[in-house]
ModelCIF file with pLDDT and N, C-alpha, C, O atoms, coordinates in Angstrom:
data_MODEL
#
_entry.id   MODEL 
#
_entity.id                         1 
_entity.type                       polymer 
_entity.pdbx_number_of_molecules   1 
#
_entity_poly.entity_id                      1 
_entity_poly.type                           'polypeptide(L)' 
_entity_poly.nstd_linkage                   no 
_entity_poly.nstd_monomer                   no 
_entity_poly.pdbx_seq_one_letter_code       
;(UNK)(UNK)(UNK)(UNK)(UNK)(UNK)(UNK)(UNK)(UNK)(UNK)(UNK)(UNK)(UNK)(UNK)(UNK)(UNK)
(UNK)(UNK)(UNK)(UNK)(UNK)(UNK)(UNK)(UNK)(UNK)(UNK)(UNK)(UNK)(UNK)(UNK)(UNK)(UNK)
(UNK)(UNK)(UNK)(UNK)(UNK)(UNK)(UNK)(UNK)
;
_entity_poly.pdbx_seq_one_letter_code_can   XXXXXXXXXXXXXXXXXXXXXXXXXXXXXXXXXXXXXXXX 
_entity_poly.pdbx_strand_id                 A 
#
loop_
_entity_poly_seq.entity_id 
_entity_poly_seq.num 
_entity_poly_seq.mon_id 
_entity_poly_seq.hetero 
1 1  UNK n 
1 2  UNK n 
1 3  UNK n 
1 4  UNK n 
1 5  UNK n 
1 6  UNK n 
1 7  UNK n 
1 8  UNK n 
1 9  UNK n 
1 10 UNK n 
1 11 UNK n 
1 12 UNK n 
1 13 UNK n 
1 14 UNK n 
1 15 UNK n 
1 16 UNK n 
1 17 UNK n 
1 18 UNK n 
1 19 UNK n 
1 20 UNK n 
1 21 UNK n 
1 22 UNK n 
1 23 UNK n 
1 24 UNK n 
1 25 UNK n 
1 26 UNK n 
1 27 UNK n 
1 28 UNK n 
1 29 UNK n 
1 30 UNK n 
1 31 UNK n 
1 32 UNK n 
1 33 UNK n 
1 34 UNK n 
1 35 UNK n 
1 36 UNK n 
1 37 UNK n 
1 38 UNK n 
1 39 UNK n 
1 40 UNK n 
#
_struct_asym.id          A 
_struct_asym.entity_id   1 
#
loop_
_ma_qa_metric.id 
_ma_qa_metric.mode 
_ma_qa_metric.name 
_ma_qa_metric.software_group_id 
_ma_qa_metric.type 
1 global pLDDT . pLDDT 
2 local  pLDDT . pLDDT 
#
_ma_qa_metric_global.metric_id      1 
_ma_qa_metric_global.metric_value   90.25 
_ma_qa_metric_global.model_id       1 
_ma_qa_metric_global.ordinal_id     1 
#
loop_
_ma_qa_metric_local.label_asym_id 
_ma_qa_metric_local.label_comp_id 
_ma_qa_metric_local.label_seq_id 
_ma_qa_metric_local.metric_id 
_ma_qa_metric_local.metric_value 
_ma_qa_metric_local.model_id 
_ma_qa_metric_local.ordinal_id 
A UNK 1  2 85.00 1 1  
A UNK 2  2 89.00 1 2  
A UNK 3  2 92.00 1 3  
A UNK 4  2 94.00 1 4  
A UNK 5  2 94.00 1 5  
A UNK 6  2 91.00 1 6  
A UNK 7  2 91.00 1 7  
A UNK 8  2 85.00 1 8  
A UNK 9  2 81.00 1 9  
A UNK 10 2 77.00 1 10 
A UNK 11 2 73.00 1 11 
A UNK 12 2 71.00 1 12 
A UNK 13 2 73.00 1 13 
A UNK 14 2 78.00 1 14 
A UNK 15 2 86.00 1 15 
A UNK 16 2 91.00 1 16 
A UNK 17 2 93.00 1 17 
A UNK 18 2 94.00 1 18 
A UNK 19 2 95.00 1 19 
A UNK 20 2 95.00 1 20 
A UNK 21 2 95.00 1 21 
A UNK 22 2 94.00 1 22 
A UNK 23 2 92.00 1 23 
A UNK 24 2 95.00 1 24 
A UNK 25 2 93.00 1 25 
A UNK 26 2 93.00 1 26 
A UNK 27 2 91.00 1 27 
A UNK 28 2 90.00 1 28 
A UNK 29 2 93.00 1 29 
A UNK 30 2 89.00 1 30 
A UNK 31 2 94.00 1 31 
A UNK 32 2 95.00 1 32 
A UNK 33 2 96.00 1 33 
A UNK 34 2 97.00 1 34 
A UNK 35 2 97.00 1 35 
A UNK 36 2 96.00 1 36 
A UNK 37 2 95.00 1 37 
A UNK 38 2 95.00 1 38 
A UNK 39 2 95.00 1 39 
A UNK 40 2 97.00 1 40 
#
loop_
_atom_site.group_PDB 
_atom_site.id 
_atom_site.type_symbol 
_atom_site.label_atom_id 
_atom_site.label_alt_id 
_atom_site.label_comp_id 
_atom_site.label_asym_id 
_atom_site.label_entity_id 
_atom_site.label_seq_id 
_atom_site.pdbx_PDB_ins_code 
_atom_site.Cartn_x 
_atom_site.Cartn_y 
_atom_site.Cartn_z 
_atom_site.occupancy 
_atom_site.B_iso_or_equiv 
_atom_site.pdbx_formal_charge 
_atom_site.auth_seq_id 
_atom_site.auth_comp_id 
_atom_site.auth_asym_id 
_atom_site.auth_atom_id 
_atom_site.pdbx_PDB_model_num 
ATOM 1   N N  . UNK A 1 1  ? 12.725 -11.675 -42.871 1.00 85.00 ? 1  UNK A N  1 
ATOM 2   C CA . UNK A 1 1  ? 13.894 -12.345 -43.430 1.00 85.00 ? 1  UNK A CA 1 
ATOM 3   C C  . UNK A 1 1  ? 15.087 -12.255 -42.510 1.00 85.00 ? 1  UNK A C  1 
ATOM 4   O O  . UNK A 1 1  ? 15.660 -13.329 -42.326 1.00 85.00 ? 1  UNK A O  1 
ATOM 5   N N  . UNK A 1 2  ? 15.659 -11.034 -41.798 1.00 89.00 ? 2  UNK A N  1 
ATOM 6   C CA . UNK A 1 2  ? 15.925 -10.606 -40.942 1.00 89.00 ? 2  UNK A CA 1 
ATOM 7   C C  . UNK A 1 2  ? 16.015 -11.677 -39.311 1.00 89.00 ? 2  UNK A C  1 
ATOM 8   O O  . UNK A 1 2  ? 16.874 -12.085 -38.530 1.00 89.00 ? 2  UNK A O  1 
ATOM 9   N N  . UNK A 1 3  ? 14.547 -11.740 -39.501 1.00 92.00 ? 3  UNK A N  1 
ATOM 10  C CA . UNK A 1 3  ? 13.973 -12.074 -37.555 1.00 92.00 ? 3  UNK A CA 1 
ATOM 11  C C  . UNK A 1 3  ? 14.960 -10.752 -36.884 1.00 92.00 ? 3  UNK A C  1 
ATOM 12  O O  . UNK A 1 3  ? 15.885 -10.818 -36.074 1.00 92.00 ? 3  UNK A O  1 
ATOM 13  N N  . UNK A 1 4  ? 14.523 -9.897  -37.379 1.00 94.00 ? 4  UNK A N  1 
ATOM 14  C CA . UNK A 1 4  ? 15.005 -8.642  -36.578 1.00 94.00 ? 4  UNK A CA 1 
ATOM 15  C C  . UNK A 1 4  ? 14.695 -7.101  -37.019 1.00 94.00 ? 4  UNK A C  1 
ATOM 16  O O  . UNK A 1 4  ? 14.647 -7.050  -38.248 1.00 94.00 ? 4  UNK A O  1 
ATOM 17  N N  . UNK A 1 5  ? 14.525 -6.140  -36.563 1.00 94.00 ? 5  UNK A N  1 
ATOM 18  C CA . UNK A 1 5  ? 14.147 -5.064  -36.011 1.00 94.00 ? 5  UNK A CA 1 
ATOM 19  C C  . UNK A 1 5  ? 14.504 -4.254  -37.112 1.00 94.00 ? 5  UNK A C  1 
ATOM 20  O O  . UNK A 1 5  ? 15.503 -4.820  -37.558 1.00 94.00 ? 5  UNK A O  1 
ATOM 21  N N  . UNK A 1 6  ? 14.257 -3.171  -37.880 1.00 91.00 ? 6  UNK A N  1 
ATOM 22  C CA . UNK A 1 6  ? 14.808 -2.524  -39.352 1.00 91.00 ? 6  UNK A CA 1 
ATOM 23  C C  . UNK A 1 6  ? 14.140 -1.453  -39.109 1.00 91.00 ? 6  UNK A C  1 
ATOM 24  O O  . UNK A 1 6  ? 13.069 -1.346  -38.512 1.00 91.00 ? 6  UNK A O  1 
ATOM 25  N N  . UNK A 1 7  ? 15.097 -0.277  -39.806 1.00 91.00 ? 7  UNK A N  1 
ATOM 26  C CA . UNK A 1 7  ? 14.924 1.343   -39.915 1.00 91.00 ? 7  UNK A CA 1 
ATOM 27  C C  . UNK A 1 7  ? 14.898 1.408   -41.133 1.00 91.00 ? 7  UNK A C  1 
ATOM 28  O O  . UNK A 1 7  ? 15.606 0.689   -41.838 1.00 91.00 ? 7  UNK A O  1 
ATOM 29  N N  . UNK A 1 8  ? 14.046 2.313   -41.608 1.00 85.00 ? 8  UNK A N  1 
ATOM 30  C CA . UNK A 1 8  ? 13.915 2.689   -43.086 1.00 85.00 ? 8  UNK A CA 1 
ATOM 31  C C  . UNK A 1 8  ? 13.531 4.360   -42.792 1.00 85.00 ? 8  UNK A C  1 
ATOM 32  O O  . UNK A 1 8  ? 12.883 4.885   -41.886 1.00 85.00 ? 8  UNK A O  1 
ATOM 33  N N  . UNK A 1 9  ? 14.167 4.874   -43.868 1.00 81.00 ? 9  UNK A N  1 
ATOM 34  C CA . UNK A 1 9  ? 14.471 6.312   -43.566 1.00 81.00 ? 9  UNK A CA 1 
ATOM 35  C C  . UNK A 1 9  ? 13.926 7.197   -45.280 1.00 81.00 ? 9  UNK A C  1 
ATOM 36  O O  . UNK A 1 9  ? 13.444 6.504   -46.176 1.00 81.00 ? 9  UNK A O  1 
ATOM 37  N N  . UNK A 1 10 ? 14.089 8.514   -45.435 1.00 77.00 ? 10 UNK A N  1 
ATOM 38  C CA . UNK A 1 10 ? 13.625 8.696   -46.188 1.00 77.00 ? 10 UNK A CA 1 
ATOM 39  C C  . UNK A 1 10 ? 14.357 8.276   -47.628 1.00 77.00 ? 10 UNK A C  1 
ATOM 40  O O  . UNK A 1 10 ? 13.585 8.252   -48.587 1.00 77.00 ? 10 UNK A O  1 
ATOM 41  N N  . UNK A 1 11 ? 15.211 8.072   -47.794 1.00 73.00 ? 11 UNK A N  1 
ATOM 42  C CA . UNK A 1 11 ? 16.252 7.410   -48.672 1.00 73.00 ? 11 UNK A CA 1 
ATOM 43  C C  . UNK A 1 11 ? 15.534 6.307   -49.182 1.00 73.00 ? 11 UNK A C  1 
ATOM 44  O O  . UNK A 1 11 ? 15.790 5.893   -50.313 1.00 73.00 ? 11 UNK A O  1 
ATOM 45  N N  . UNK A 1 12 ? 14.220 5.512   -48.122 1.00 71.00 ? 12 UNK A N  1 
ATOM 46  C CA . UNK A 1 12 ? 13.553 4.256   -48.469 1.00 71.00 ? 12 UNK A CA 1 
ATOM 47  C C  . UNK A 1 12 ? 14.711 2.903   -48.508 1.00 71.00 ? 12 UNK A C  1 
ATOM 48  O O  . UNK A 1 12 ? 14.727 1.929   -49.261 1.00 71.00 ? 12 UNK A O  1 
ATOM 49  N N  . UNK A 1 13 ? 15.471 3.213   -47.592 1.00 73.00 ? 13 UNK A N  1 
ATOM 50  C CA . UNK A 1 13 ? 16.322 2.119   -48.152 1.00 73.00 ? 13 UNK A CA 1 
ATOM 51  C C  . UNK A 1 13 ? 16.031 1.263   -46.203 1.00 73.00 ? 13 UNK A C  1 
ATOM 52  O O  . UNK A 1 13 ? 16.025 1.756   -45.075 1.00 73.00 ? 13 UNK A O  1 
ATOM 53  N N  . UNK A 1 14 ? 15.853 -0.050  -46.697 1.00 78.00 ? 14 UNK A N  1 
ATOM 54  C CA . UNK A 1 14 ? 15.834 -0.762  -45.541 1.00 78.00 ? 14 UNK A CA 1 
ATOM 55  C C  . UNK A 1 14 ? 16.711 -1.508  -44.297 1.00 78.00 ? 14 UNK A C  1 
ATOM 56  O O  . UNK A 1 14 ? 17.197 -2.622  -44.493 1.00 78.00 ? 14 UNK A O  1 
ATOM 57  N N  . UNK A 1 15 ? 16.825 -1.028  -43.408 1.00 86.00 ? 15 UNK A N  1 
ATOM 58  C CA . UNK A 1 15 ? 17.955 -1.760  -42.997 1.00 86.00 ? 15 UNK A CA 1 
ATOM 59  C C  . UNK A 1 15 ? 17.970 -2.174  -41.810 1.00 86.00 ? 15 UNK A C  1 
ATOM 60  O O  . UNK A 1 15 ? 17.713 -1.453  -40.847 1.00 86.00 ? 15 UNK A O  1 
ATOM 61  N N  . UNK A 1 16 ? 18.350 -3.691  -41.723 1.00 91.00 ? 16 UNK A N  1 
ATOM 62  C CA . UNK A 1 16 ? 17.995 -4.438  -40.537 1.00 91.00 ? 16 UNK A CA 1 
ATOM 63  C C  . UNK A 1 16 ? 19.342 -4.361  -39.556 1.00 91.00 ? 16 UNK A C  1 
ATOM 64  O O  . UNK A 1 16 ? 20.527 -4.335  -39.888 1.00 91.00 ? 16 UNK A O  1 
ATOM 65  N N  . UNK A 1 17 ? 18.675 -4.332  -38.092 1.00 93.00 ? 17 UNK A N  1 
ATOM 66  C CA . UNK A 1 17 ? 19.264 -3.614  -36.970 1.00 93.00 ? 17 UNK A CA 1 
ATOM 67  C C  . UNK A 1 17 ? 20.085 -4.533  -35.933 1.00 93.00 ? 17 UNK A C  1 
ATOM 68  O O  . UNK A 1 17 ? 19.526 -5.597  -35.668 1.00 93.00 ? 17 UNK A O  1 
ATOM 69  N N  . UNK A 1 18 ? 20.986 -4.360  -35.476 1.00 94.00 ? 18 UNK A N  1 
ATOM 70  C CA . UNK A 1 18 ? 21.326 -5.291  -34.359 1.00 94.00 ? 18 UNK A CA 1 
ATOM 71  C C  . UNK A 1 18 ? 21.291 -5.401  -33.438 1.00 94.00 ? 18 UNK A C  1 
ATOM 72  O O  . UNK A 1 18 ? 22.296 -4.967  -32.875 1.00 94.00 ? 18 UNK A O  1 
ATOM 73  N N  . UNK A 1 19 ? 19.959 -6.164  -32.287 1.00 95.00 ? 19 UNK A N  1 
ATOM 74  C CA . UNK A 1 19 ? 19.644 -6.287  -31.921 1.00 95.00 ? 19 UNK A CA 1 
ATOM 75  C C  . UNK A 1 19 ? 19.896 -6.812  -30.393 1.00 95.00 ? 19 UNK A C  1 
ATOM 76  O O  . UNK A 1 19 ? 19.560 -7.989  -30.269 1.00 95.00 ? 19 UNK A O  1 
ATOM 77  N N  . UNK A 1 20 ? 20.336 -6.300  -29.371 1.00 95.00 ? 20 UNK A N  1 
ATOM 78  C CA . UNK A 1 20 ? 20.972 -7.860  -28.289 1.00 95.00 ? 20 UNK A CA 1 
ATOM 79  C C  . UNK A 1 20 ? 19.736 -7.826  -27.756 1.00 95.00 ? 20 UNK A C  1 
ATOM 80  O O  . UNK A 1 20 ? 18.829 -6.994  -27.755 1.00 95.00 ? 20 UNK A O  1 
ATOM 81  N N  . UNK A 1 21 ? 19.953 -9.384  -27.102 1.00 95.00 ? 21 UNK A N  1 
ATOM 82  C CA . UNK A 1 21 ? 18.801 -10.492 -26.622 1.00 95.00 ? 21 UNK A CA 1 
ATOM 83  C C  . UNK A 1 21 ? 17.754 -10.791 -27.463 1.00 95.00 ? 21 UNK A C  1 
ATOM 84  O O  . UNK A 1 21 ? 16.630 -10.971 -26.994 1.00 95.00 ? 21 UNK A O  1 
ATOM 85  N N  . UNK A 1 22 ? 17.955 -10.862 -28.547 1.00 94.00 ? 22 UNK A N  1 
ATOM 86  C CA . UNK A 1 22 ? 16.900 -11.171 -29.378 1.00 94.00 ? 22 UNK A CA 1 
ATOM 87  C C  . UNK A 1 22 ? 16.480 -12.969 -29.364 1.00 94.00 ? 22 UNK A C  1 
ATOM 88  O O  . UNK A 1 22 ? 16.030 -13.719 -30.230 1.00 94.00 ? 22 UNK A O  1 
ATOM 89  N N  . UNK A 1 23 ? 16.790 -13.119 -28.269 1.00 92.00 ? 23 UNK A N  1 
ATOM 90  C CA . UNK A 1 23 ? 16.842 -14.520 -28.232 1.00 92.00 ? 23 UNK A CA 1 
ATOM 91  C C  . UNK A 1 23 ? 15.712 -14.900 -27.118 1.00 92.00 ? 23 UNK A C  1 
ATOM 92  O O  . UNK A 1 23 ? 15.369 -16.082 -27.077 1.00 92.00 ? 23 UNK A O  1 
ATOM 93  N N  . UNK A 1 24 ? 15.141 -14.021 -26.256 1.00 95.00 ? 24 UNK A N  1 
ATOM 94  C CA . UNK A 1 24 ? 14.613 -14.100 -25.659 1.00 95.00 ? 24 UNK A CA 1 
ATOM 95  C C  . UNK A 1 24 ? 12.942 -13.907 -26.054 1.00 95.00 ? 24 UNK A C  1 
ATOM 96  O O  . UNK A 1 24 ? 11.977 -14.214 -25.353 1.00 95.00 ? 24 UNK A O  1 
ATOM 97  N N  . UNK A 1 25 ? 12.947 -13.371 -27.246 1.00 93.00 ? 25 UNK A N  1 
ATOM 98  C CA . UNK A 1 25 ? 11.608 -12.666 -28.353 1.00 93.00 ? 25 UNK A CA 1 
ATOM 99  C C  . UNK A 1 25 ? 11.421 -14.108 -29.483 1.00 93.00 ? 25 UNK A C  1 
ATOM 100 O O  . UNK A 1 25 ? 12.292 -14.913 -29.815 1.00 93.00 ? 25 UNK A O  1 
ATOM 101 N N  . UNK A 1 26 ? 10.386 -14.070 -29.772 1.00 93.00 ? 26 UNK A N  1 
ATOM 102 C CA . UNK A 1 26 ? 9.754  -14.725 -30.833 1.00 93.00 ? 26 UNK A CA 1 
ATOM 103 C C  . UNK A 1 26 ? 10.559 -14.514 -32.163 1.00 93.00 ? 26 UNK A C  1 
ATOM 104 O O  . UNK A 1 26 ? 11.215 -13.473 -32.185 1.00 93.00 ? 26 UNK A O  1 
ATOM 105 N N  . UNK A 1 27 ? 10.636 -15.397 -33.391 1.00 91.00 ? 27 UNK A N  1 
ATOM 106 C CA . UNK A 1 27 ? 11.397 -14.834 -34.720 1.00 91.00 ? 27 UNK A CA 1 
ATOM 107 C C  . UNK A 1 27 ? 10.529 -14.170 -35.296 1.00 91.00 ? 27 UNK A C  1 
ATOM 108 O O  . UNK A 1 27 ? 10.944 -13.879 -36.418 1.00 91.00 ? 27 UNK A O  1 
ATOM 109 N N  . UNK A 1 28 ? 9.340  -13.701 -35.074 1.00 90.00 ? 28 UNK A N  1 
ATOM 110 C CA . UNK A 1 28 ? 8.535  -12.599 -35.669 1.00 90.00 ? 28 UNK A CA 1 
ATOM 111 C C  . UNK A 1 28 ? 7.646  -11.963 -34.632 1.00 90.00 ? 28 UNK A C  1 
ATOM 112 O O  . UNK A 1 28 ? 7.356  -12.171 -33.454 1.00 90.00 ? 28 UNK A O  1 
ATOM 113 N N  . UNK A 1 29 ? 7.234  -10.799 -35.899 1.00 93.00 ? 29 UNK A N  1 
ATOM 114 C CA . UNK A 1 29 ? 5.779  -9.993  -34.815 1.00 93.00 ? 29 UNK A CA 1 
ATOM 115 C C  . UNK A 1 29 ? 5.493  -9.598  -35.692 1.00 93.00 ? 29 UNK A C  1 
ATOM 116 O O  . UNK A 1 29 ? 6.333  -9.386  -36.566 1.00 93.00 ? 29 UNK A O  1 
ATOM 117 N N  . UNK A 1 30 ? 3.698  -9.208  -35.937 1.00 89.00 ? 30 UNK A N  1 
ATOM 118 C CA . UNK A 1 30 ? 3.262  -8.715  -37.024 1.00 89.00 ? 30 UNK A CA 1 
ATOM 119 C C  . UNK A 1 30 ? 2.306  -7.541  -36.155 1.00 89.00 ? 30 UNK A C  1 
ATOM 120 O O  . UNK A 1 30 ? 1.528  -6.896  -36.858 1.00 89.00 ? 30 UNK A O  1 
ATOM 121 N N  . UNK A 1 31 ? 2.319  -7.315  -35.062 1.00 94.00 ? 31 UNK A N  1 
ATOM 122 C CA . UNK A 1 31 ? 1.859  -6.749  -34.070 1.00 94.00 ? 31 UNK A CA 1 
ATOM 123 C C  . UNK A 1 31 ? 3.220  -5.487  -33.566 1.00 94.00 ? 31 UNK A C  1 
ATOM 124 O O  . UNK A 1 31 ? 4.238  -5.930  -33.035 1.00 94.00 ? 31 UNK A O  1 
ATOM 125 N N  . UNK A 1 32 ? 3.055  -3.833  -33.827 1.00 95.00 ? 32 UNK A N  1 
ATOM 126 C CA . UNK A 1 32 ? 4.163  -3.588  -32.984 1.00 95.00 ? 32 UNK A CA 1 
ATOM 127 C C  . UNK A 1 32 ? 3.813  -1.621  -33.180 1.00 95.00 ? 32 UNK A C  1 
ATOM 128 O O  . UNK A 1 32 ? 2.766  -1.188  -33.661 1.00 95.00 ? 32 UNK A O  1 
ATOM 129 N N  . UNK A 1 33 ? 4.877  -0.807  -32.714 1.00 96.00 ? 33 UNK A N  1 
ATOM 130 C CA . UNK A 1 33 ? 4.609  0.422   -32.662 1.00 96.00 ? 33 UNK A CA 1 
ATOM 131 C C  . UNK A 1 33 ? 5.603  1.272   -32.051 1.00 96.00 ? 33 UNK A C  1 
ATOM 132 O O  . UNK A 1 33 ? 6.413  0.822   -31.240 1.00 96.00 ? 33 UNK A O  1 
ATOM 133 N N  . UNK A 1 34 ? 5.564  2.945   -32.540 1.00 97.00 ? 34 UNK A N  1 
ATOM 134 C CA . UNK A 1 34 ? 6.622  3.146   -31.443 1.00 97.00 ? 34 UNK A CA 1 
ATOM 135 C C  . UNK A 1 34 ? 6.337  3.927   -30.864 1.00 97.00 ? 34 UNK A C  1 
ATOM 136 O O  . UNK A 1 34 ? 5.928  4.879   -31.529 1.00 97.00 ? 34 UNK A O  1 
ATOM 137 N N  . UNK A 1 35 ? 6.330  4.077   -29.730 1.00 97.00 ? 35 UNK A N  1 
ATOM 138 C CA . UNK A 1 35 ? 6.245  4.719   -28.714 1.00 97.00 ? 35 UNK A CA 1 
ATOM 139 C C  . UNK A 1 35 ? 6.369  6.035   -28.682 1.00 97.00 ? 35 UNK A C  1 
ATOM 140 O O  . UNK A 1 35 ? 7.480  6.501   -28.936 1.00 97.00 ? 35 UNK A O  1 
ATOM 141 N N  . UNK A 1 36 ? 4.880  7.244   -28.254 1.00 96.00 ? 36 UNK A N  1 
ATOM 142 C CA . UNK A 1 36 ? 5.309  9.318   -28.555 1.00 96.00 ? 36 UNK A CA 1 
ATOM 143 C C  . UNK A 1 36 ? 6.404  9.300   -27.418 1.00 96.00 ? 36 UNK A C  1 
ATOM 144 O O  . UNK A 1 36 ? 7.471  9.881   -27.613 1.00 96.00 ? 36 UNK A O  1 
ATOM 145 N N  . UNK A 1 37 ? 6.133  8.589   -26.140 1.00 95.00 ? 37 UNK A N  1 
ATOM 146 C CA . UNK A 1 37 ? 6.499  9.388   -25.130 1.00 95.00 ? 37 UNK A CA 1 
ATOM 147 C C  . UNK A 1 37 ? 8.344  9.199   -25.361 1.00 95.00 ? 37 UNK A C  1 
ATOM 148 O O  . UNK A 1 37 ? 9.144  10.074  -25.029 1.00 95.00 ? 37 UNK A O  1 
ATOM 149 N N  . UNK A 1 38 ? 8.763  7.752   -26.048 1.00 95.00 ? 38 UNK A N  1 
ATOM 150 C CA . UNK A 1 38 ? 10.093 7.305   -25.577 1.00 95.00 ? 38 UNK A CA 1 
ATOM 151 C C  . UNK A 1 38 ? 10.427 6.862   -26.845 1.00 95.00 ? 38 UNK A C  1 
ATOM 152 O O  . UNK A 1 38 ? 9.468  6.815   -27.616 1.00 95.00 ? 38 UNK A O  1 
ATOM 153 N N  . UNK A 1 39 ? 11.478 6.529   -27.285 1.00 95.00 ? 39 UNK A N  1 
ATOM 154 C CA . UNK A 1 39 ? 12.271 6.598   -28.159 1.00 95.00 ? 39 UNK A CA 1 
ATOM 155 C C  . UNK A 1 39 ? 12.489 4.586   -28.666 1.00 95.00 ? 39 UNK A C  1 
ATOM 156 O O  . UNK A 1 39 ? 13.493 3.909   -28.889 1.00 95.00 ? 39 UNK A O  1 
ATOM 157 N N  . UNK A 1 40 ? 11.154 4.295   -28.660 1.00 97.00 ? 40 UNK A N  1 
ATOM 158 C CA . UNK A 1 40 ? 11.170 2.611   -28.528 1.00 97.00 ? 40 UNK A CA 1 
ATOM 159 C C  . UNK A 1 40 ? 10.477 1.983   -29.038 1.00 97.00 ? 40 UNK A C  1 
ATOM 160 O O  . UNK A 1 40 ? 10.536 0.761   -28.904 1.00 97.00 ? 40 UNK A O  1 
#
């Protein structure tokens, strides 16, 4: 709903992130993960 990036924490509350260059990315991904080594 978004087309963007969201943290949800233990509170469960959702919240979509702001993002720069998001213009350069697709308006979705259903494909994704984060990274042990880095913070991404």
């Amino acid at each position: 709903g978004a087309k963007s990036l969201t943290r949800i924490g233990s509170d469960l509350t959702s919240a979509p992130m702001e993002i720069s260059n998001l213009g350069i990315a697709p308006t979705s991904f259903y494909v994704g993960d984060v990274s042990v080594e880095e913070n991404a």
